[in-house]
PDB file of N, CA and C in Angstrom:
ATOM      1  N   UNK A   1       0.851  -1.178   0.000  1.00  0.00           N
ATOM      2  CA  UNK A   1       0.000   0.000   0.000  1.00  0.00           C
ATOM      3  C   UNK A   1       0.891   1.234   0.000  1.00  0.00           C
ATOM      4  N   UNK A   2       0.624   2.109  -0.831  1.00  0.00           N
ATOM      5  CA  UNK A   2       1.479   3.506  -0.989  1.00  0.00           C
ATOM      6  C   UNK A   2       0.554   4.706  -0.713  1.00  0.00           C
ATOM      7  N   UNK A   3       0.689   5.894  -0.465  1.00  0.00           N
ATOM      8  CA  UNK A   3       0.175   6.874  -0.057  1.00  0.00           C
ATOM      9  C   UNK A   3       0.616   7.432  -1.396  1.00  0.00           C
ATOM     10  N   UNK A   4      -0.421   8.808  -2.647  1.00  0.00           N
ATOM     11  CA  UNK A   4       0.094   9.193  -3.486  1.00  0.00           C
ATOM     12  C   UNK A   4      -0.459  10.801  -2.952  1.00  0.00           C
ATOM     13  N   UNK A   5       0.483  11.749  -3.121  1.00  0.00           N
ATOM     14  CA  UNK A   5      -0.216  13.099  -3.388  1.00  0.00           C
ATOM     15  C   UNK A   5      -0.194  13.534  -4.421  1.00  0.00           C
ATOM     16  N   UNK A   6      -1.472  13.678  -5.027  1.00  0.00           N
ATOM     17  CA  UNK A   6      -1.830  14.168  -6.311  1.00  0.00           C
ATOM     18  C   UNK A   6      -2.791  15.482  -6.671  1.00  0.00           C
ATOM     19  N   UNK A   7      -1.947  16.003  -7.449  1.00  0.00           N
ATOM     20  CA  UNK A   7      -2.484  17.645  -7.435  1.00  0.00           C
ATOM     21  C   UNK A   7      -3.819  18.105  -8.091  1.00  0.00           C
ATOM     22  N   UNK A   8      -4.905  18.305  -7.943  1.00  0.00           N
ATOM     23  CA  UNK A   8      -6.626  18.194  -8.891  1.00  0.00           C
ATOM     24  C   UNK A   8      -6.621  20.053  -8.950  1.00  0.00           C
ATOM     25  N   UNK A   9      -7.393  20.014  -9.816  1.00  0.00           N
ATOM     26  CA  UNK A   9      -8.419  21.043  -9.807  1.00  0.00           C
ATOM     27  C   UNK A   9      -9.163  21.192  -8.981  1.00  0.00           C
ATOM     28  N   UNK A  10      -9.353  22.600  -8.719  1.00  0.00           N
ATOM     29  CA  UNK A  10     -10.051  22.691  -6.990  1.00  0.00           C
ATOM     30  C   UNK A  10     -12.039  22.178  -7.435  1.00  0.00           C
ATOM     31  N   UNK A  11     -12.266  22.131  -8.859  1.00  0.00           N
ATOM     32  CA  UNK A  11     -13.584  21.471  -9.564  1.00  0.00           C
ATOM     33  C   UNK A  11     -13.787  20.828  -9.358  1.00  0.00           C
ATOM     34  N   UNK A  12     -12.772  19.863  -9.831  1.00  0.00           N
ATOM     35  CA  UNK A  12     -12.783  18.331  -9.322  1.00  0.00           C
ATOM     36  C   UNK A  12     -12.666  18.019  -8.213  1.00  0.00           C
ATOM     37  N   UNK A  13     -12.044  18.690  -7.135  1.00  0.00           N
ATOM     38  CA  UNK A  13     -11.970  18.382  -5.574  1.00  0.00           C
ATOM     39  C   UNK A  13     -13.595  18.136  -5.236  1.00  0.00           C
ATOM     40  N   UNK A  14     -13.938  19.360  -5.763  1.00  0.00           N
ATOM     41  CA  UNK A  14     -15.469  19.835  -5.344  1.00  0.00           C
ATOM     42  C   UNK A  14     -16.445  18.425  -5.428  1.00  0.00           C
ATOM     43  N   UNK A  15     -16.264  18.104  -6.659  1.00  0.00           N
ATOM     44  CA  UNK A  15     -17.016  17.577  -6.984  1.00  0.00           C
ATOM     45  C   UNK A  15     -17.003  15.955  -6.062  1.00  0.00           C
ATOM     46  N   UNK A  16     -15.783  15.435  -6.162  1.00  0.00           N
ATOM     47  CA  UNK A  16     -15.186  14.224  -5.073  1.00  0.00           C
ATOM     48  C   UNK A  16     -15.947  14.421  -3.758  1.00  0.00           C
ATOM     49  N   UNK A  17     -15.706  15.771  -3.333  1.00  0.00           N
ATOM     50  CA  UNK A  17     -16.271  16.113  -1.904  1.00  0.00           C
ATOM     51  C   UNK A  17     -17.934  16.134  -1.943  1.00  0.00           C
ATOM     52  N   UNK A  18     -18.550  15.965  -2.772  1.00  0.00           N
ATOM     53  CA  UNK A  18     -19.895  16.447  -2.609  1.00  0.00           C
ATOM     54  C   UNK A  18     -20.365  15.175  -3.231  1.00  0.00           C
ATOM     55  N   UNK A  19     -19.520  13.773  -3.620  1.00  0.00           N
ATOM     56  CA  UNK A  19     -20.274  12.669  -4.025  1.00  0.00           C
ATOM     57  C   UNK A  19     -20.322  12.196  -5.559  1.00  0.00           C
ATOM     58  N   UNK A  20     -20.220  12.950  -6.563  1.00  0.00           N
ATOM     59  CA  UNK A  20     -20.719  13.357  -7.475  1.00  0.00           C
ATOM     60  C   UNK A  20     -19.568  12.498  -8.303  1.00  0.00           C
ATOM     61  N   UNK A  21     -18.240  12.601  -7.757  1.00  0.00           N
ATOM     62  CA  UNK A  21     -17.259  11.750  -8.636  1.00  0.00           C
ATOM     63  C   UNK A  21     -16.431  10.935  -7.535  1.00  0.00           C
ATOM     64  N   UNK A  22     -16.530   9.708  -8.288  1.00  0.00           N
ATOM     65  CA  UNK A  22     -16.133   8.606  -7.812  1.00  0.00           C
ATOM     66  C   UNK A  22     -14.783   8.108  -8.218  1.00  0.00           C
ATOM     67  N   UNK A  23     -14.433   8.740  -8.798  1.00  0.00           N
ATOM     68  CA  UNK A  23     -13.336   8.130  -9.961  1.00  0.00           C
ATOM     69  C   UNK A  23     -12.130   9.197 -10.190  1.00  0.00           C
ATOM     70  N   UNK A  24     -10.972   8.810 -10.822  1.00  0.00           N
ATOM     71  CA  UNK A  24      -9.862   9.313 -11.023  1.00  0.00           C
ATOM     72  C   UNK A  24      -9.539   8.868 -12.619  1.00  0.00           C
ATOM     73  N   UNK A  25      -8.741   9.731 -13.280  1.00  0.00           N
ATOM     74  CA  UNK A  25      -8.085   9.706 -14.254  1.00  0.00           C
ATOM     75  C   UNK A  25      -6.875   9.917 -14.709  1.00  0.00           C
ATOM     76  N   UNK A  26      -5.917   9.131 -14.448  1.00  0.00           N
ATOM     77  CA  UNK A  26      -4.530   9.264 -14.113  1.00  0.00           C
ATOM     78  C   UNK A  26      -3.907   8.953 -14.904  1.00  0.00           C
ATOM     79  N   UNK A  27      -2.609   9.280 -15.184  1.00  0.00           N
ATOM     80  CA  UNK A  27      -1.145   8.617 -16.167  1.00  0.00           C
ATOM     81  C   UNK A  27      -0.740   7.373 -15.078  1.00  0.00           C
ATOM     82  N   UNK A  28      -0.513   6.555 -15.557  1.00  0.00           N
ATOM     83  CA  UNK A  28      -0.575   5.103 -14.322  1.00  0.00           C
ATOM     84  C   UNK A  28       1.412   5.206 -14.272  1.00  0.00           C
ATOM     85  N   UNK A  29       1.970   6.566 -14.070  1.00  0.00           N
ATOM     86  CA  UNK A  29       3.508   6.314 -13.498  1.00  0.00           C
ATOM     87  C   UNK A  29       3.537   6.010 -12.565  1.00  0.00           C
ATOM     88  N   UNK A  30       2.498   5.568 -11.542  1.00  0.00           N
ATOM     89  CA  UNK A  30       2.788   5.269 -10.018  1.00  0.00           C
ATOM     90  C   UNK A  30       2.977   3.790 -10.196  1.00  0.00           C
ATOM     91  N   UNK A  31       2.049   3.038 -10.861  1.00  0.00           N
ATOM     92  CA  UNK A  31       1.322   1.887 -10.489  1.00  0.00           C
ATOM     93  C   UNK A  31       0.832   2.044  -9.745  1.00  0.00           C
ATOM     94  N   UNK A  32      -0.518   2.728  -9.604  1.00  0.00           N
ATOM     95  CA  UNK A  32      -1.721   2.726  -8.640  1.00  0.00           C
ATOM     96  C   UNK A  32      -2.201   1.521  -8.402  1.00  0.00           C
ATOM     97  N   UNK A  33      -2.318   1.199  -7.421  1.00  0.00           N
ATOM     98  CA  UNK A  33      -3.166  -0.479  -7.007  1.00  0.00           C
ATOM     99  C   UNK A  33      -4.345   0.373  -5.997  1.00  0.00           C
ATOM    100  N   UNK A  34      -5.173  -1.517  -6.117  1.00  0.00           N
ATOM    101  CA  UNK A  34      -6.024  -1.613  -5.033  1.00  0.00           C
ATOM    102  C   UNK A  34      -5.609  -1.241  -3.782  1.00  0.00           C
ATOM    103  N   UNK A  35      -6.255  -0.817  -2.910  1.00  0.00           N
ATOM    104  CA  UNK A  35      -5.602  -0.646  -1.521  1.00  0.00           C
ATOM    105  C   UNK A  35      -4.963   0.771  -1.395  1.00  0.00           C
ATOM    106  N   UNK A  36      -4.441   1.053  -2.333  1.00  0.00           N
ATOM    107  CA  UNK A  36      -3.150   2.415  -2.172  1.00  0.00           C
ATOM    108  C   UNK A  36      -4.253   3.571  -1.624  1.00  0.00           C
ATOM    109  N   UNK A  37      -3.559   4.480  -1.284  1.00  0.00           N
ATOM    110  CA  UNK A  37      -4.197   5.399  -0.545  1.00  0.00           C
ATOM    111  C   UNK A  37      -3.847   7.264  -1.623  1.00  0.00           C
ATOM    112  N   UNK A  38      -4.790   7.907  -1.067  1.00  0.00           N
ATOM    113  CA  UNK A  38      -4.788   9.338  -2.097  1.00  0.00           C
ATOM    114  C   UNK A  38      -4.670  10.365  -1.232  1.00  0.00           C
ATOM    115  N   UNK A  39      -4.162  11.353  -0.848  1.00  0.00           N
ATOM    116  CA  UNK A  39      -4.562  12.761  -0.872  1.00  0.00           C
ATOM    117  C   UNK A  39      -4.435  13.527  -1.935  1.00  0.00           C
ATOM    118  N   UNK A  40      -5.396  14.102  -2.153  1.00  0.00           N
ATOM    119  CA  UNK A  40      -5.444  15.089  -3.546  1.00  0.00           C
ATOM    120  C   UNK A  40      -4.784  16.110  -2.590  1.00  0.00           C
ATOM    121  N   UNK A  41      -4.165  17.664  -3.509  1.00  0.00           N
ATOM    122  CA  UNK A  41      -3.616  18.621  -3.287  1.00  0.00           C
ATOM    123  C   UNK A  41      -4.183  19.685  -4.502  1.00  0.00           C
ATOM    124  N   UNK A  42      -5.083  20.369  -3.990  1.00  0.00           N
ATOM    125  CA  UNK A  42      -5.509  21.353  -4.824  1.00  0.00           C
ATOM    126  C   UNK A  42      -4.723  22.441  -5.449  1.00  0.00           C
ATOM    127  N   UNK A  43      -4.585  22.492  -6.498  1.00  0.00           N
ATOM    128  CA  UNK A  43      -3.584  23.366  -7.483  1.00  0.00           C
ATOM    129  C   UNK A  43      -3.739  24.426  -7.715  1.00  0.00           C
ATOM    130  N   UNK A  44      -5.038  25.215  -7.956  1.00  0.00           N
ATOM    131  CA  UNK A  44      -5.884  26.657  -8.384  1.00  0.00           C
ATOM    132  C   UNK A  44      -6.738  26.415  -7.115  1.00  0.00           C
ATOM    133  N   UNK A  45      -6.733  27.401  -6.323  1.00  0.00           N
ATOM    134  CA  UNK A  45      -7.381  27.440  -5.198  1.00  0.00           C
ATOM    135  C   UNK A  45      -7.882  29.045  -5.420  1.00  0.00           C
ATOM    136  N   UNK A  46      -8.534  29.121  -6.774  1.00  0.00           N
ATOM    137  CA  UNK A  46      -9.661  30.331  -7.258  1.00  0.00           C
ATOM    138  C   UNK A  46     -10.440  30.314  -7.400  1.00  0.00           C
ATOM    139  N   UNK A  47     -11.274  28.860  -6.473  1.00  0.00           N
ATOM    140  CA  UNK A  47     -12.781  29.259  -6.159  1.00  0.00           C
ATOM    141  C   UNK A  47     -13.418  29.827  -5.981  1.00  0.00           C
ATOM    142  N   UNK A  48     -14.560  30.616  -5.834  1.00  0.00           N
ATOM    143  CA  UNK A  48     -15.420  31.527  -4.389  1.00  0.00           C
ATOM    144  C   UNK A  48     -16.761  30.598  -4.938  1.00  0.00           C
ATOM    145  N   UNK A  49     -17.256  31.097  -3.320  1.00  0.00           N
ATOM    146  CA  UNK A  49     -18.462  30.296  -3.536  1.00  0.00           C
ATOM    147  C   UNK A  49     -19.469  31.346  -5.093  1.00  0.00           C
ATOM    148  N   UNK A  50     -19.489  32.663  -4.978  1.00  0.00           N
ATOM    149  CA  UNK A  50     -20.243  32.491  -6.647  1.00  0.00           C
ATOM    150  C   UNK A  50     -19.886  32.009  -7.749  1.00  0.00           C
ATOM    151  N   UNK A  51     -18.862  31.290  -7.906  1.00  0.00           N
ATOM    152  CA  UNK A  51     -18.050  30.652  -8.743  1.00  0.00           C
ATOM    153  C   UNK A  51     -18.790  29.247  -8.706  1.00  0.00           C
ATOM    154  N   UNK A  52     -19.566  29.045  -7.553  1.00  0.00           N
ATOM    155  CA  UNK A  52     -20.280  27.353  -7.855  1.00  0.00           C
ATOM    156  C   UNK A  52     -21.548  26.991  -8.847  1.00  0.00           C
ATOM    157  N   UNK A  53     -21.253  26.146  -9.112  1.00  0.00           N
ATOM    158  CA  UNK A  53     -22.579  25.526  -9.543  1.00  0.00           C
ATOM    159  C   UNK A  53     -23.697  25.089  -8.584  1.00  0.00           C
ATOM    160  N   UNK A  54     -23.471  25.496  -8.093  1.00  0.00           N
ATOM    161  CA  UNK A  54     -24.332  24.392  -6.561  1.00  0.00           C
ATOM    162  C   UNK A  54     -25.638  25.505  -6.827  1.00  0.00           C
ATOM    163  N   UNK A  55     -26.755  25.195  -6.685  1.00  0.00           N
ATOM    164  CA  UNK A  55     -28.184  25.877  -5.927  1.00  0.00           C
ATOM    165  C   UNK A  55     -28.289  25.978  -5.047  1.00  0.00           C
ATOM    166  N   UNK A  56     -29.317  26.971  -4.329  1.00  0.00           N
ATOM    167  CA  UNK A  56     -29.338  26.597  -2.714  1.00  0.00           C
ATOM    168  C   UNK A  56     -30.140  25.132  -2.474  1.00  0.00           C
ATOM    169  N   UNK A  57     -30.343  24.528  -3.657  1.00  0.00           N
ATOM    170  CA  UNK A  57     -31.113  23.561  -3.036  1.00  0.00           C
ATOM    171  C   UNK A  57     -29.959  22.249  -2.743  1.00  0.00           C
ATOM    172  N   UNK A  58     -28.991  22.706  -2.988  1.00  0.00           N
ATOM    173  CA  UNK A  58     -27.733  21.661  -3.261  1.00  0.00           C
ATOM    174  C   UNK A  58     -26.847  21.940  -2.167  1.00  0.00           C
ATOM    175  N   UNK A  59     -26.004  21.065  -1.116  1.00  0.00           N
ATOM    176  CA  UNK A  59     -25.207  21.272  -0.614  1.00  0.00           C
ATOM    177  C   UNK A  59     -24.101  21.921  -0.511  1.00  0.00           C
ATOM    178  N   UNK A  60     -23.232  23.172   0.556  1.00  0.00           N
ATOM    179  CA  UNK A  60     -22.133  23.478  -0.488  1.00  0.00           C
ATOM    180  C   UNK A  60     -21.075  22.505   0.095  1.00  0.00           C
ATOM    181  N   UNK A  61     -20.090  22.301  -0.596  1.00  0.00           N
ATOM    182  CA  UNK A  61     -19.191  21.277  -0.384  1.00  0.00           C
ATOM    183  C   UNK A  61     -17.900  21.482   0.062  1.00  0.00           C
ATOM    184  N   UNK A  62     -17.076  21.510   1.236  1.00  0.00           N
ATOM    185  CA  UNK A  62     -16.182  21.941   1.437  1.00  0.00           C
ATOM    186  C   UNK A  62     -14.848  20.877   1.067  1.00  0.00           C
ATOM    187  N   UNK A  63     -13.422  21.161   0.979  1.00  0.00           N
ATOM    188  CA  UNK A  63     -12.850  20.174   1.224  1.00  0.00           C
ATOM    189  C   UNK A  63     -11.971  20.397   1.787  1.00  0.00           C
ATOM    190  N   UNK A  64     -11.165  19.002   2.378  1.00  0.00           N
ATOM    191  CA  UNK A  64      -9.869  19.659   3.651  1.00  0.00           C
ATOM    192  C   UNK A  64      -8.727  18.749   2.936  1.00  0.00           C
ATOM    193  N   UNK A  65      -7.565  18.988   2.672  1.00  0.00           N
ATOM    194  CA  UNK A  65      -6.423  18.596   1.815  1.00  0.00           C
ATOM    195  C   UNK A  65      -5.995  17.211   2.879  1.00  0.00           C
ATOM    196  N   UNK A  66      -6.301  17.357   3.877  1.00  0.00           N
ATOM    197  CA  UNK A  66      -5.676  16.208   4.923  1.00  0.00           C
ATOM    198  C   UNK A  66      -6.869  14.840   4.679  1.00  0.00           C
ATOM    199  N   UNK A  67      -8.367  14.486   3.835  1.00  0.00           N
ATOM    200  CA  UNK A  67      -8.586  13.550   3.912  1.00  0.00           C
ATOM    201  C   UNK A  67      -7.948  13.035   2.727  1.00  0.00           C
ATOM    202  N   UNK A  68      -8.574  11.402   3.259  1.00  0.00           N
ATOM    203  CA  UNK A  68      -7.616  10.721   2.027  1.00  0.00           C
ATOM    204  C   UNK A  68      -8.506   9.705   1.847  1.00  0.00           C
ATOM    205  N   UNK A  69      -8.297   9.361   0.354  1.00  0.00           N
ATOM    206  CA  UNK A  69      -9.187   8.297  -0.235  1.00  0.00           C
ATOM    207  C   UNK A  69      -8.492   7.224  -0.508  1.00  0.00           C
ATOM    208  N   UNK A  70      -9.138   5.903  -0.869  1.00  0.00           N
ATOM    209  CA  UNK A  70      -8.990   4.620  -0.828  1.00  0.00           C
ATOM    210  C   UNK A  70      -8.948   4.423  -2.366  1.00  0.00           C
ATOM    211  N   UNK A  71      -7.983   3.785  -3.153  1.00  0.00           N
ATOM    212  CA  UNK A  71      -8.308   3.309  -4.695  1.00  0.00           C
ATOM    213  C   UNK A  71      -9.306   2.130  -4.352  1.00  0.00           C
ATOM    214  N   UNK A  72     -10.322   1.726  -4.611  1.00  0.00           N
ATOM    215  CA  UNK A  72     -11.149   0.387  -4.454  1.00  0.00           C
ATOM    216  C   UNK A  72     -11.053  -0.346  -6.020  1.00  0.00           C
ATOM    217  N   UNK A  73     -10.549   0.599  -7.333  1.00  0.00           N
ATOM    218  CA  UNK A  73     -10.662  -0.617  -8.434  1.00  0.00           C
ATOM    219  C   UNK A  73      -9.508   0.572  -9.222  1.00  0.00           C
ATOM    220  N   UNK A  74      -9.076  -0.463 -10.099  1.00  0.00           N
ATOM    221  CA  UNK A  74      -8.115   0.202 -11.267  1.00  0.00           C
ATOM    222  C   UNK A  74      -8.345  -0.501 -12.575  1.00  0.00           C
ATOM    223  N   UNK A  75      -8.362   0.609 -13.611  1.00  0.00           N
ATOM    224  CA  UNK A  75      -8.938   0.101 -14.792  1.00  0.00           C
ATOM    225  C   UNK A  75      -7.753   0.663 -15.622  1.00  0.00           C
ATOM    226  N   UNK A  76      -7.189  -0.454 -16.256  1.00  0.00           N
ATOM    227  CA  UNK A  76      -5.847  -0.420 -16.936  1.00  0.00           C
ATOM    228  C   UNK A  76      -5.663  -1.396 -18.094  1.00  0.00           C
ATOM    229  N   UNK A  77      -4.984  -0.767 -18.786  1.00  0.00           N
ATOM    230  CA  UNK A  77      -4.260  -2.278 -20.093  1.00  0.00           C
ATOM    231  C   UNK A  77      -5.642  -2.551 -20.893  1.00  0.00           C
ATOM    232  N   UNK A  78      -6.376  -1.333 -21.407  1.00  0.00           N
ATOM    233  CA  UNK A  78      -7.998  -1.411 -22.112  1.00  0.00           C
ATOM    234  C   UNK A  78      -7.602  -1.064 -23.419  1.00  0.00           C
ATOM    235  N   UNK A  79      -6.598  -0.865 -23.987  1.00  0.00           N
ATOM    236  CA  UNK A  79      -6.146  -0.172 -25.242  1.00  0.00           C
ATOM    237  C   UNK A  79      -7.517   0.166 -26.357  1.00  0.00           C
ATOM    238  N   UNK A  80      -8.259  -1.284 -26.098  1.00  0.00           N
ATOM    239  CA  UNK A  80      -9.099  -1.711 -27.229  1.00  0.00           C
ATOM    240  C   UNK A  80     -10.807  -0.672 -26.888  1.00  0.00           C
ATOM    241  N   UNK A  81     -10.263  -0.542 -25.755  1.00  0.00           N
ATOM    242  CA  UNK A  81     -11.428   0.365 -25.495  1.00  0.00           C
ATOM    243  C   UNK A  81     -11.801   1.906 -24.805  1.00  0.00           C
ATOM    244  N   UNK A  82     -10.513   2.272 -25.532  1.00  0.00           N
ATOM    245  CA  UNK A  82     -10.082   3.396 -25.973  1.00  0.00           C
ATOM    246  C   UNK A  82      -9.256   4.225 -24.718  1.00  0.00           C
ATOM    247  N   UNK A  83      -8.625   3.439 -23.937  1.00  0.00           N
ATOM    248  CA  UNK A  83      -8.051   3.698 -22.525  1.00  0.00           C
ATOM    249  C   UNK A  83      -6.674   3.779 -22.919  1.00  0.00           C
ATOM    250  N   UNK A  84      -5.780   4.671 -23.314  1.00  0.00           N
ATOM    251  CA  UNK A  84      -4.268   4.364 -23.776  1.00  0.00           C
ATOM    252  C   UNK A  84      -3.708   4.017 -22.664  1.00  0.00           C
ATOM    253  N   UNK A  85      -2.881   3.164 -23.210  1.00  0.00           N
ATOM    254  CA  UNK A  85      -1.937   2.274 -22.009  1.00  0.00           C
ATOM    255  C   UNK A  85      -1.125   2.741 -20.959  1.00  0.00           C
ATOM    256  N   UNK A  86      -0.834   4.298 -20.955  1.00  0.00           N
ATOM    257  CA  UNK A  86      -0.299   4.813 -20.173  1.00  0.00           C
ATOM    258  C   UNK A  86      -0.981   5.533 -18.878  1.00  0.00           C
ATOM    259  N   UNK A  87      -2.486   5.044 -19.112  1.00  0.00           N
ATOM    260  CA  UNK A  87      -3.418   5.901 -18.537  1.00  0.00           C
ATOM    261  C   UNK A  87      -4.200   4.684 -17.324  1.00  0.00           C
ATOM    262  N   UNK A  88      -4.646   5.396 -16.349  1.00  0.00           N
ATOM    263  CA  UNK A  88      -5.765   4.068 -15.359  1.00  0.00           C
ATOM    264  C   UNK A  88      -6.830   5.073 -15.014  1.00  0.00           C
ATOM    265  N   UNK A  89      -7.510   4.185 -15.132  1.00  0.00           N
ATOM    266  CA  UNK A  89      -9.119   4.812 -14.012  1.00  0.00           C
ATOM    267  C   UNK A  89      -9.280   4.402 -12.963  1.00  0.00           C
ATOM    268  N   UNK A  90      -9.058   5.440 -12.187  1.00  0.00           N
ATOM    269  CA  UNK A  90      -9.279   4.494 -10.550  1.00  0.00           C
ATOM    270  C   UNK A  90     -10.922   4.816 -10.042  1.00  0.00           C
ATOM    271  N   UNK A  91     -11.109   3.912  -9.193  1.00  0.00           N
ATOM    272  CA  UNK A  91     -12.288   4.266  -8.198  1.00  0.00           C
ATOM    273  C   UNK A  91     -11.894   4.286  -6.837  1.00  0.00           C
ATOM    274  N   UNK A  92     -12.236   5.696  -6.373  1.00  0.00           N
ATOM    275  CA  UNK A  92     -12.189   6.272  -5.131  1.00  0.00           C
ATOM    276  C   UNK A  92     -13.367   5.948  -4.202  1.00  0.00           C
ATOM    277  N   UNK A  93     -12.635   5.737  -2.867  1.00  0.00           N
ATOM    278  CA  UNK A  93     -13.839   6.289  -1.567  1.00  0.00           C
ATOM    279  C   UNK A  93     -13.023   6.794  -0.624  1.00  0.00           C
ATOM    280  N   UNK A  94     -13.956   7.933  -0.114  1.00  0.00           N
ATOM    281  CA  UNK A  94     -13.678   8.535   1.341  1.00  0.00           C
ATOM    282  C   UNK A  94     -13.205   7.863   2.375  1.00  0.00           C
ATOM    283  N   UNK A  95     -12.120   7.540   2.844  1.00  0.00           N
ATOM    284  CA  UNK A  95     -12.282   6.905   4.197  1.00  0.00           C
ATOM    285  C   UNK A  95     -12.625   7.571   5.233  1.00  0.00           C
ATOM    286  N   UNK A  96     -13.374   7.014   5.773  1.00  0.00           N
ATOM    287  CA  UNK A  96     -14.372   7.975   7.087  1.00  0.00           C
ATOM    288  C   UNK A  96     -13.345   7.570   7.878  1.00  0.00           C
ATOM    289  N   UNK A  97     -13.207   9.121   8.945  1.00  0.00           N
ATOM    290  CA  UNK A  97     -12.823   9.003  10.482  1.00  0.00           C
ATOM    291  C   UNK A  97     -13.419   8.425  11.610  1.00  0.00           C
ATOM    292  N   UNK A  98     -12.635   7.347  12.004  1.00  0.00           N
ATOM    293  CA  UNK A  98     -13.598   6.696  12.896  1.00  0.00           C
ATOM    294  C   UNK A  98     -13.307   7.336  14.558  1.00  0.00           C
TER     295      UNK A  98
END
């Protein structure tokens, strides 16, 4: 198991934090596995909240650079289905503080 810090768009943070994305899209130089662990590190931190998409009927979503997510699947070596080989899809979850 490896710990990766990886730098997102503060969009995409958003979006991770509020449920909405489950998933990662990566250059696979790590070898990301099952098990490995994430902190994202937000890169453009030029949000404001009128800058959201959110409604008031929608949650706003905060995020804190110290949680960290779980890879639960990696999708790799798909050439044929249009995934270039240098690339993985991971699936993320939150690990809750217990």
């Amino acid at each position: 198991m490896k710990l990766h810090e990886l730098k997102i768009k503060e969009e995409y943070m958003i979006d991770i934090v509020c449920g909405k994305k489950t998933f990662e899209l990566r250059n696979n130089d790590r070898d990301f596995q099952v098990g490995d662990i994430i902190r994202f590190i937000v890169a453009d931190k030029n949000h404001t909240e009128t800058d959201s998409e959110q409604t008031s009927e929608q949650p706003v979503c905060y995020y804190d650079e110290n949680t960290l997510y779980r890879i639960t699947y990696v999708l790799k070596n798909v050439p044929q289905y249009g995934l270039d080989k240098d690339y993985a899809i991971l699936g993320i979850k939150k690990i809750e503080e217990k």
